[in-house]
PDB file of N, CA and C in Angstrom:
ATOM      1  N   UNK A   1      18.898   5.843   1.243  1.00  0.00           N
ATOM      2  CA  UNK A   1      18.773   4.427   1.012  1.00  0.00           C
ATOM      3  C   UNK A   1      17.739   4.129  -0.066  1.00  0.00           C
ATOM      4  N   UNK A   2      16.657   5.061  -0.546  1.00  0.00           N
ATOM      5  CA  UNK A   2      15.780   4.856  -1.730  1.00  0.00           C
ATOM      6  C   UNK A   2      16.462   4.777  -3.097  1.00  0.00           C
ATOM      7  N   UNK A   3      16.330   3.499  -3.739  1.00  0.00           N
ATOM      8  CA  UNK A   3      16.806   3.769  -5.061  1.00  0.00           C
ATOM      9  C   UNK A   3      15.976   4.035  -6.091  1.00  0.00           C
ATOM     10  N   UNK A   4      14.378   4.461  -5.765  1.00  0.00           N
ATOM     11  CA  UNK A   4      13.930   4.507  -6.630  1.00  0.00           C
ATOM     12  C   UNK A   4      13.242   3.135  -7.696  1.00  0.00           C
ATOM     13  N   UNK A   5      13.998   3.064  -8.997  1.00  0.00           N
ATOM     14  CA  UNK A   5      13.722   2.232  -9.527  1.00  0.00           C
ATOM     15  C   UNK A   5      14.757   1.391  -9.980  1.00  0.00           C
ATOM     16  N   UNK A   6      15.463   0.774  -8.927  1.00  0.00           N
ATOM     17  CA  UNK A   6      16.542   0.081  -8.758  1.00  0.00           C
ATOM     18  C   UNK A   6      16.058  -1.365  -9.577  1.00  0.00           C
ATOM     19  N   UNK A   7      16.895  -2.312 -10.181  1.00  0.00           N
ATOM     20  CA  UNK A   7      16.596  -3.147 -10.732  1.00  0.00           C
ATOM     21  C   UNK A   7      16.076  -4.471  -9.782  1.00  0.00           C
ATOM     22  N   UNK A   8      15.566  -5.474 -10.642  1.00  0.00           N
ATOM     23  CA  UNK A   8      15.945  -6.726  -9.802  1.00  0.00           C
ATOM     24  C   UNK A   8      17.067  -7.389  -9.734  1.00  0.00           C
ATOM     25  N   UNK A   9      16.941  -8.590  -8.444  1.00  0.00           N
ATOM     26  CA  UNK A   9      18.534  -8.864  -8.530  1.00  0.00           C
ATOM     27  C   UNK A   9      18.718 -10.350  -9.791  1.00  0.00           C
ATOM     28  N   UNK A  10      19.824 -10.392 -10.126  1.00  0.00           N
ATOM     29  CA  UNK A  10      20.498 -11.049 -11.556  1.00  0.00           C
ATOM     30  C   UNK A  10      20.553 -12.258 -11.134  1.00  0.00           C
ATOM     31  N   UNK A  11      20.370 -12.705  -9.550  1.00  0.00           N
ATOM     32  CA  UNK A  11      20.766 -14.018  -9.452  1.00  0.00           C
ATOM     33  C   UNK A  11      19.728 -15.037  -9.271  1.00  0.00           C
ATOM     34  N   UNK A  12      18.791 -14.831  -9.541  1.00  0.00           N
ATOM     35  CA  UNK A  12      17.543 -15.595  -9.857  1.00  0.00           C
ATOM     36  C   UNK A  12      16.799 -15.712  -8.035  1.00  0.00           C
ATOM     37  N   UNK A  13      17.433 -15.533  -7.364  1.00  0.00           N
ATOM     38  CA  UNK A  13      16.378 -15.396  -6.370  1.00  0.00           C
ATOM     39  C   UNK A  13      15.157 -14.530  -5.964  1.00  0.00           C
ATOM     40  N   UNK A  14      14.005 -15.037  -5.416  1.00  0.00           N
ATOM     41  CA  UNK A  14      13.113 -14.100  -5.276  1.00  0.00           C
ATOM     42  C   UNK A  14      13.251 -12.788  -4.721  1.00  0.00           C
ATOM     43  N   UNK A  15      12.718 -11.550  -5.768  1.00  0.00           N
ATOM     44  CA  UNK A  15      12.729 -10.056  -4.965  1.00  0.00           C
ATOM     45  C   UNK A  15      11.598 -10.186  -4.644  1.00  0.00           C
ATOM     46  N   UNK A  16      11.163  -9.075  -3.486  1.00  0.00           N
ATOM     47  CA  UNK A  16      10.835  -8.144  -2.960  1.00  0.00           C
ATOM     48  C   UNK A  16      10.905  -6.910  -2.960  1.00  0.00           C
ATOM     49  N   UNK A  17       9.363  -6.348  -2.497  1.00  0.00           N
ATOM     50  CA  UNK A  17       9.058  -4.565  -2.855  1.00  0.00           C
ATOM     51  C   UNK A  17       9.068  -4.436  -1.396  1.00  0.00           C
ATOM     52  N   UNK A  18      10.074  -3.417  -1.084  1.00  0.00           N
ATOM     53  CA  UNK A  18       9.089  -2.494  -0.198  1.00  0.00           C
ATOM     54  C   UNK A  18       9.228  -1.299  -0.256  1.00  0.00           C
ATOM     55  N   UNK A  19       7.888  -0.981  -0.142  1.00  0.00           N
ATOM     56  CA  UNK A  19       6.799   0.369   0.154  1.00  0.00           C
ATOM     57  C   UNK A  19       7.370   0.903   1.238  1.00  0.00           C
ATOM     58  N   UNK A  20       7.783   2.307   1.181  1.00  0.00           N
ATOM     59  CA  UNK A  20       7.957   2.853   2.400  1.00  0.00           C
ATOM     60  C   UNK A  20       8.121   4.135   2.041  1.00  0.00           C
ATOM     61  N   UNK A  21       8.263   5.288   3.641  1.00  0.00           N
ATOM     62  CA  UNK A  21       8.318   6.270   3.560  1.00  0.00           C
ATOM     63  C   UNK A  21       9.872   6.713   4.402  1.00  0.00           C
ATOM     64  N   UNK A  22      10.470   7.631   3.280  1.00  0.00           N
ATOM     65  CA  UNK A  22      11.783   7.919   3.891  1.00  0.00           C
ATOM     66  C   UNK A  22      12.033   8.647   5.675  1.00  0.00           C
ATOM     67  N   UNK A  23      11.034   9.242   6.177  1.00  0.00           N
ATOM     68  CA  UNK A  23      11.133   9.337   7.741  1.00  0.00           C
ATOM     69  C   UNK A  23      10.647   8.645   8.777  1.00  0.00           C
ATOM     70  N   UNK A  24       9.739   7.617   8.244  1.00  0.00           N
ATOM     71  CA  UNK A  24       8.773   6.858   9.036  1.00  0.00           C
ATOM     72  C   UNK A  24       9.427   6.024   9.878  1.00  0.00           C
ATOM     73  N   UNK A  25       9.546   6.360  11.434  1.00  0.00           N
ATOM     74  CA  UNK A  25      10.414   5.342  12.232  1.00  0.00           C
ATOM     75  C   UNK A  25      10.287   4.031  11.254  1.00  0.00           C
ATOM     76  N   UNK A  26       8.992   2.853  11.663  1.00  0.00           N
ATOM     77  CA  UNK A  26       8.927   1.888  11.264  1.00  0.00           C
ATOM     78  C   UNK A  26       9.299   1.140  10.258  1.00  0.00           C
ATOM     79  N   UNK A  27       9.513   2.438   8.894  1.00  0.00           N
ATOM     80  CA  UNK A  27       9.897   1.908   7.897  1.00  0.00           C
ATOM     81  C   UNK A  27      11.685   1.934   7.589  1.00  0.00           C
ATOM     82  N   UNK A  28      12.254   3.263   8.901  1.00  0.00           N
ATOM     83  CA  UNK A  28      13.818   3.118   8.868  1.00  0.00           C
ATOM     84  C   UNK A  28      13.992   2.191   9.267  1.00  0.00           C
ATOM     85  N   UNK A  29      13.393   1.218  10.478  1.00  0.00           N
ATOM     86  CA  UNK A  29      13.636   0.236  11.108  1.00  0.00           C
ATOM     87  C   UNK A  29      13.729  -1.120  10.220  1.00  0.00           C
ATOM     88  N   UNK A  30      13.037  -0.917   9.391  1.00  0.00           N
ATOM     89  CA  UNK A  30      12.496  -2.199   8.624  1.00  0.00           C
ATOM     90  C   UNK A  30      13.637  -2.088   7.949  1.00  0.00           C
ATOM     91  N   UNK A  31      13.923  -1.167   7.126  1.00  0.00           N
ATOM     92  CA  UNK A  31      14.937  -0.789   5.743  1.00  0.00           C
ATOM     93  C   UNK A  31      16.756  -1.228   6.826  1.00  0.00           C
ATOM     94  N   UNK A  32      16.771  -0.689   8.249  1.00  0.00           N
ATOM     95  CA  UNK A  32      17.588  -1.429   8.219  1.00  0.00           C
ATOM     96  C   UNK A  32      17.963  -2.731   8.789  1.00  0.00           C
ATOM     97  N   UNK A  33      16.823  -3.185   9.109  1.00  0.00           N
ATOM     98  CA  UNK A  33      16.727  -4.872   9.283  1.00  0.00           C
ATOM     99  C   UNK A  33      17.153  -5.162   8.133  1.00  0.00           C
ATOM    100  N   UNK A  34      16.504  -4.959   7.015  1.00  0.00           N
ATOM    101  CA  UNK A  34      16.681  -5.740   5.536  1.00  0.00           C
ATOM    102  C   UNK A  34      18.060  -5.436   5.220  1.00  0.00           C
ATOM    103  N   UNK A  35      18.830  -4.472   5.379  1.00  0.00           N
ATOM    104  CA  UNK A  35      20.299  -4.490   5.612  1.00  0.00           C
ATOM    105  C   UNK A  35      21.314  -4.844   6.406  1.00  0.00           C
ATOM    106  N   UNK A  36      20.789  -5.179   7.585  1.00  0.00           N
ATOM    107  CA  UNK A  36      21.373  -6.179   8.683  1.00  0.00           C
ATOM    108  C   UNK A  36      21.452  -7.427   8.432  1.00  0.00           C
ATOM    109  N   UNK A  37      20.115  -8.715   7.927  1.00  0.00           N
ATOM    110  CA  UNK A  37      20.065  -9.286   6.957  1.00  0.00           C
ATOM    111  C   UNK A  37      20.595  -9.728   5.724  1.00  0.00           C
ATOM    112  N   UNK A  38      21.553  -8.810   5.243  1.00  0.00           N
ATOM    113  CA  UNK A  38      22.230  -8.748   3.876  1.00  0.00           C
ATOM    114  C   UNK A  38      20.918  -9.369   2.807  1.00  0.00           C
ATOM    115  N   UNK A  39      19.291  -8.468   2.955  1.00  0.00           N
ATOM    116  CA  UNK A  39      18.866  -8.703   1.845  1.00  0.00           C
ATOM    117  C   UNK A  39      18.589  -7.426   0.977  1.00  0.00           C
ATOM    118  N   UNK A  40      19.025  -6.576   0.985  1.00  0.00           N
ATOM    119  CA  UNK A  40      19.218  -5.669   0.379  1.00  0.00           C
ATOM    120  C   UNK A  40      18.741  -5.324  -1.471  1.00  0.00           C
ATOM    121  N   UNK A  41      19.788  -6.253  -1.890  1.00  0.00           N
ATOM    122  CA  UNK A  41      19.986  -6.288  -2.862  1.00  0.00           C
ATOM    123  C   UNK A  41      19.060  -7.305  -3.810  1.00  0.00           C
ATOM    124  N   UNK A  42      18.293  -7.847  -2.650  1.00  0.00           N
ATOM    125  CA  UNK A  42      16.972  -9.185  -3.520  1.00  0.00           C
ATOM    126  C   UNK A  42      15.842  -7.768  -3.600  1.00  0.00           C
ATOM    127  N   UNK A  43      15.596  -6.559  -2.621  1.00  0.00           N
ATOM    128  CA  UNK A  43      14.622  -5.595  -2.204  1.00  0.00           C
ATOM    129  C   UNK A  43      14.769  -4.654  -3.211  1.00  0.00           C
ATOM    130  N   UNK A  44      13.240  -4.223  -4.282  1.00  0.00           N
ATOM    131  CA  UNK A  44      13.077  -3.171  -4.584  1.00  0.00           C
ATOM    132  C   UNK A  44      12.537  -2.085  -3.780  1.00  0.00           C
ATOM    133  N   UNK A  45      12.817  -1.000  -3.381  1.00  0.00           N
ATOM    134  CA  UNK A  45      12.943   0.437  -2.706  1.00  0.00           C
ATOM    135  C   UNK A  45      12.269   1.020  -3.598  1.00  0.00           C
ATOM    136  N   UNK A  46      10.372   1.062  -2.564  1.00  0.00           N
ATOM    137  CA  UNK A  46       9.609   2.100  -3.587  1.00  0.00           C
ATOM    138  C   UNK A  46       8.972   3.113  -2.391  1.00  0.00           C
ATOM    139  N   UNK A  47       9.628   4.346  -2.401  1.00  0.00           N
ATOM    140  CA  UNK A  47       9.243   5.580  -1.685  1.00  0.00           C
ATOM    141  C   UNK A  47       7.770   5.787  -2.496  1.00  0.00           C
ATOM    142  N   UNK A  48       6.720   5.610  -1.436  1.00  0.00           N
ATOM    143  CA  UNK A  48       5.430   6.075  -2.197  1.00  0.00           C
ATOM    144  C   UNK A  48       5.461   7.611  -1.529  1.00  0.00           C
ATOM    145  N   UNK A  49       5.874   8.230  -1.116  1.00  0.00           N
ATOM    146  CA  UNK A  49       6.228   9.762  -0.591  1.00  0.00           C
ATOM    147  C   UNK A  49       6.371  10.655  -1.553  1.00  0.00           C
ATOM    148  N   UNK A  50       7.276   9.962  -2.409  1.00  0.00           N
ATOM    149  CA  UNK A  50       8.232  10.926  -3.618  1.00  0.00           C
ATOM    150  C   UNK A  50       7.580  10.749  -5.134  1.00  0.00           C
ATOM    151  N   UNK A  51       7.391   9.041  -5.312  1.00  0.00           N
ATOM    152  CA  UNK A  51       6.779   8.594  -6.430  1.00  0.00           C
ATOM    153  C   UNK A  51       5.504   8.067  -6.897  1.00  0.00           C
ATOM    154  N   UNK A  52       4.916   9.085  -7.127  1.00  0.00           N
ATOM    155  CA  UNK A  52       3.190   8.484  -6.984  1.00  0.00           C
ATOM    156  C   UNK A  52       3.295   7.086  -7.667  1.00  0.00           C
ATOM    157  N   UNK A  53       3.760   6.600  -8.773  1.00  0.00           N
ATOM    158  CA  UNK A  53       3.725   5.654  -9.227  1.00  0.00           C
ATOM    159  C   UNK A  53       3.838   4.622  -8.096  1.00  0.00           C
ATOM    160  N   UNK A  54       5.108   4.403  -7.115  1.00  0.00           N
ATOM    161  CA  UNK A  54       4.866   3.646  -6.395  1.00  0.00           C
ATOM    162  C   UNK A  54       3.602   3.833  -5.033  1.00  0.00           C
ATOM    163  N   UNK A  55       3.421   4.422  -5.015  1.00  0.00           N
ATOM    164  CA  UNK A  55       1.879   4.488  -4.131  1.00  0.00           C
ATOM    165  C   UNK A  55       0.654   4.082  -4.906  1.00  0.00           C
ATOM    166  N   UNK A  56       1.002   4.520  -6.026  1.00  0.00           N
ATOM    167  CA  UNK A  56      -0.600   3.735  -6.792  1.00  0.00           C
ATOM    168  C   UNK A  56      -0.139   2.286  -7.079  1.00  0.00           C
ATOM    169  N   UNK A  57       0.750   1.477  -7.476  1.00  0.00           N
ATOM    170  CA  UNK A  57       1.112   0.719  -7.676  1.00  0.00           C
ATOM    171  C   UNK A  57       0.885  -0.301  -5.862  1.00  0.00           C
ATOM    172  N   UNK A  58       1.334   0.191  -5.418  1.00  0.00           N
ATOM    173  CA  UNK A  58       0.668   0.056  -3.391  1.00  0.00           C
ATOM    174  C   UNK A  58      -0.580  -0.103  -3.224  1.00  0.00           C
ATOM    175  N   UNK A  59      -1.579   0.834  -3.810  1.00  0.00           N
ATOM    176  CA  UNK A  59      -2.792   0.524  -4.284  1.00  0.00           C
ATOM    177  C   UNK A  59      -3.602  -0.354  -5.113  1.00  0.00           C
ATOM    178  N   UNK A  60      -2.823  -0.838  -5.994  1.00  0.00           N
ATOM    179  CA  UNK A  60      -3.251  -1.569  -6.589  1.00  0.00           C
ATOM    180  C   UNK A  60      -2.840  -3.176  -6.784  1.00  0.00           C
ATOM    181  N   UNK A  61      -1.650  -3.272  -5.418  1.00  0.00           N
ATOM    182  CA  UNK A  61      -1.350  -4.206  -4.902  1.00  0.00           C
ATOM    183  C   UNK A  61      -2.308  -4.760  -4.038  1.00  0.00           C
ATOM    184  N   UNK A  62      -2.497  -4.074  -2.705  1.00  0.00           N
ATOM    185  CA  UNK A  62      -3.585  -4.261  -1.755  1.00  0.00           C
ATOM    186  C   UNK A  62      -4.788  -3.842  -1.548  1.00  0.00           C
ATOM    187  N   UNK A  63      -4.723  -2.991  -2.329  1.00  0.00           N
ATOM    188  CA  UNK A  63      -6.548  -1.965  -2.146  1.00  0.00           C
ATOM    189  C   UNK A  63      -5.951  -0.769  -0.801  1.00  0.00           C
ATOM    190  N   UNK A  64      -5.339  -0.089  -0.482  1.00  0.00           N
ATOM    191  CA  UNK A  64      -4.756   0.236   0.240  1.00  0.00           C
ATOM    192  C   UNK A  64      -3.255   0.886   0.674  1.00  0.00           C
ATOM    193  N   UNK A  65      -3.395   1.974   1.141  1.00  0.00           N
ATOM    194  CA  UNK A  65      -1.923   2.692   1.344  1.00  0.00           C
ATOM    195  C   UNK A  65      -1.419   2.675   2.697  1.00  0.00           C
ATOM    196  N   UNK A  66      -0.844   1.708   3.083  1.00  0.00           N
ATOM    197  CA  UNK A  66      -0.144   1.216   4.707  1.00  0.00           C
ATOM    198  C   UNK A  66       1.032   1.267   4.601  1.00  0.00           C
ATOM    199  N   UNK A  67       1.965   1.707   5.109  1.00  0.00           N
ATOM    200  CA  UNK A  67       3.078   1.562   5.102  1.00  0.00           C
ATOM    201  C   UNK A  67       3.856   1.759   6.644  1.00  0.00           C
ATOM    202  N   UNK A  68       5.071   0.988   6.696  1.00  0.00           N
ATOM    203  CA  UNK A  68       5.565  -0.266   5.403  1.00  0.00           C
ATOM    204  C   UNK A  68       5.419  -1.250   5.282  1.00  0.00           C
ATOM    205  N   UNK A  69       4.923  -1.858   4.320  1.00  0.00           N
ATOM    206  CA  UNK A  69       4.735  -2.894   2.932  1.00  0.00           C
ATOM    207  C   UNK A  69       5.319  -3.326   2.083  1.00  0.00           C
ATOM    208  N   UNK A  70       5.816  -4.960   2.779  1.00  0.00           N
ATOM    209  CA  UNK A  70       6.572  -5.782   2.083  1.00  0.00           C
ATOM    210  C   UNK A  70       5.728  -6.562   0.974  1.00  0.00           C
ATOM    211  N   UNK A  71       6.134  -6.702  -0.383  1.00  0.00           N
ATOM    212  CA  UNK A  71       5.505  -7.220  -1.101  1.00  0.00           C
ATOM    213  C   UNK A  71       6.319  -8.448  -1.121  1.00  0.00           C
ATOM    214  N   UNK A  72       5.681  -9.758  -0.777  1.00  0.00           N
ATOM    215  CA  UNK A  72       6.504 -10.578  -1.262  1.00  0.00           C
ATOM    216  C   UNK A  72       6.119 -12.389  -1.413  1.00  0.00           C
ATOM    217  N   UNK A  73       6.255 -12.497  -2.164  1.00  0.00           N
ATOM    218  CA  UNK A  73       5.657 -13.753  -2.612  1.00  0.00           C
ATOM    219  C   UNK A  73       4.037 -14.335  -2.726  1.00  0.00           C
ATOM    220  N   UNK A  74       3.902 -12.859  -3.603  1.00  0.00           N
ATOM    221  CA  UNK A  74       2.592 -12.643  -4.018  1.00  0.00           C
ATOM    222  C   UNK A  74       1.635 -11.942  -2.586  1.00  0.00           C
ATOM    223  N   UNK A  75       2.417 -12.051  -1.662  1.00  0.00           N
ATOM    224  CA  UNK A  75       1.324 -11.513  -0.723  1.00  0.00           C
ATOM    225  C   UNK A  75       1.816 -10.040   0.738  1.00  0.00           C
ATOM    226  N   UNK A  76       1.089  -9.308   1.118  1.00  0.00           N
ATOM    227  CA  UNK A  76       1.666  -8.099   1.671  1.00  0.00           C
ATOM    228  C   UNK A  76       1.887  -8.333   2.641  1.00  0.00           C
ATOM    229  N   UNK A  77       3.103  -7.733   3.474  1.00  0.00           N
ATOM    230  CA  UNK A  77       3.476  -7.925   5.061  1.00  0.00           C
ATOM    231  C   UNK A  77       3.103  -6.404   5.380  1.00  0.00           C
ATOM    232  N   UNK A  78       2.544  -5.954   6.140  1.00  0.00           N
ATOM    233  CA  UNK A  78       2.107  -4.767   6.533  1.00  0.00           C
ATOM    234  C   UNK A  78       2.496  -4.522   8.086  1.00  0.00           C
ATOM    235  N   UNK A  79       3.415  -3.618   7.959  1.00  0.00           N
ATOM    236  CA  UNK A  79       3.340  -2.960   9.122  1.00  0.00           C
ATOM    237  C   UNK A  79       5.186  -3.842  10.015  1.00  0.00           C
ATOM    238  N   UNK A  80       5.841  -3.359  10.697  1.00  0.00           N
ATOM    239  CA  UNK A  80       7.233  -3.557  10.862  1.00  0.00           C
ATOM    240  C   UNK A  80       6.997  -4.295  11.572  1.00  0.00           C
ATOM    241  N   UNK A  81       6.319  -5.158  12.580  1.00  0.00           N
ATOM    242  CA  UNK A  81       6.276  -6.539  13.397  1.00  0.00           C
ATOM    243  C   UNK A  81       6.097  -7.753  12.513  1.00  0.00           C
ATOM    244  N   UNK A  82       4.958  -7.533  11.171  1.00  0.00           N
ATOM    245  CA  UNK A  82       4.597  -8.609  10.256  1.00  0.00           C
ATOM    246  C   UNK A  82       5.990  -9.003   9.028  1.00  0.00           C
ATOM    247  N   UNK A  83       6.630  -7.498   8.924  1.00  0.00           N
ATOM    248  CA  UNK A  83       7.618  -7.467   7.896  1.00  0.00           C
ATOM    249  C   UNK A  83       8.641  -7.988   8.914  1.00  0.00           C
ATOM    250  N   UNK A  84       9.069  -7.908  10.012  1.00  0.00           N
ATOM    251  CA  UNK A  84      10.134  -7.981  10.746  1.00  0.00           C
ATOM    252  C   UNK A  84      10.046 -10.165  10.787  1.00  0.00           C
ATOM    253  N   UNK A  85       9.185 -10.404  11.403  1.00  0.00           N
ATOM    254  CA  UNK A  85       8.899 -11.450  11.116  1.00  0.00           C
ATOM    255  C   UNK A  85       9.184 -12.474  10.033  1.00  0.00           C
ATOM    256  N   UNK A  86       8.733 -12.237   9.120  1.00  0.00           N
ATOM    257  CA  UNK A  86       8.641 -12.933   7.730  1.00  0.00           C
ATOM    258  C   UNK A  86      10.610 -12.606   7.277  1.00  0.00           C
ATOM    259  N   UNK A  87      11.259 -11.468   7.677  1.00  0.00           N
ATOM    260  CA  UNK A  87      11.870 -11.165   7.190  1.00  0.00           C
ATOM    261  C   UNK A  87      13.890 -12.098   8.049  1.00  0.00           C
ATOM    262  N   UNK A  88      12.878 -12.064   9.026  1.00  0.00           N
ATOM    263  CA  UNK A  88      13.777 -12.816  10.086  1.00  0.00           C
ATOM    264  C   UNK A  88      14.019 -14.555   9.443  1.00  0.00           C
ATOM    265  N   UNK A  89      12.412 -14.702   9.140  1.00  0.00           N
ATOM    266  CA  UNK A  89      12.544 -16.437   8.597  1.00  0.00           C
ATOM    267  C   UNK A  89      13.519 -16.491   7.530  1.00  0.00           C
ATOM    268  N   UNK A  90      13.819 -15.992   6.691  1.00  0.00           N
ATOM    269  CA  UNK A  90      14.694 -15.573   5.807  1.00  0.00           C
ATOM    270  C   UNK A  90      15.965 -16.057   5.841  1.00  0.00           C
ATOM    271  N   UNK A  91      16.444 -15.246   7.049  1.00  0.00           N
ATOM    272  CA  UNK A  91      17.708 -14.832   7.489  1.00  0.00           C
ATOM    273  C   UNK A  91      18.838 -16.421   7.879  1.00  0.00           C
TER     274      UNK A  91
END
């Protein structure tokens, strides 16, 4: 489900980052909320596991490497109850 450096989406609605790690219960859970959801495709997919870039970039978002970490609308959802949340209002 990581795309790496998948684009943003074309239709002018707000994306979202999330930070995650490809085995981390919390963050499979999250990744497939956001696909249950059908927001998928608004979500950039940044494995800080694989791509240091996205972990320093994680870092230099929050001061901090937590995951998973929704980036979104300027501010971090940390952790799969805060992301689950925010992600539900959405829906």
């Amino acid at each position: 489900m990581d795309k790496g450096h998948n684009s943003v989406p074309q239709n002018g609605q707000p994306s979202f980052e999330l930070f995650h790690v490809l085995t981390d219960p919390d963050c499979i859970a999250v990744r497939k909320l956001i696909v249950e959801l059908n927001l998928h495709e608004r979500v950039k997919f940044r494995n800080v596991d694989i791509y240091d870039e996205h972990c320093q970039a994680l870092l230099k978002l929050t001061g901090e490497v937590r995951i998973p970490c929704l980036w979104a609308q300027g501010k971090a959802f940390i952790g799969r109850e805060a992301i689950s949340d925010f992600l539900k209002k959405l829906g």
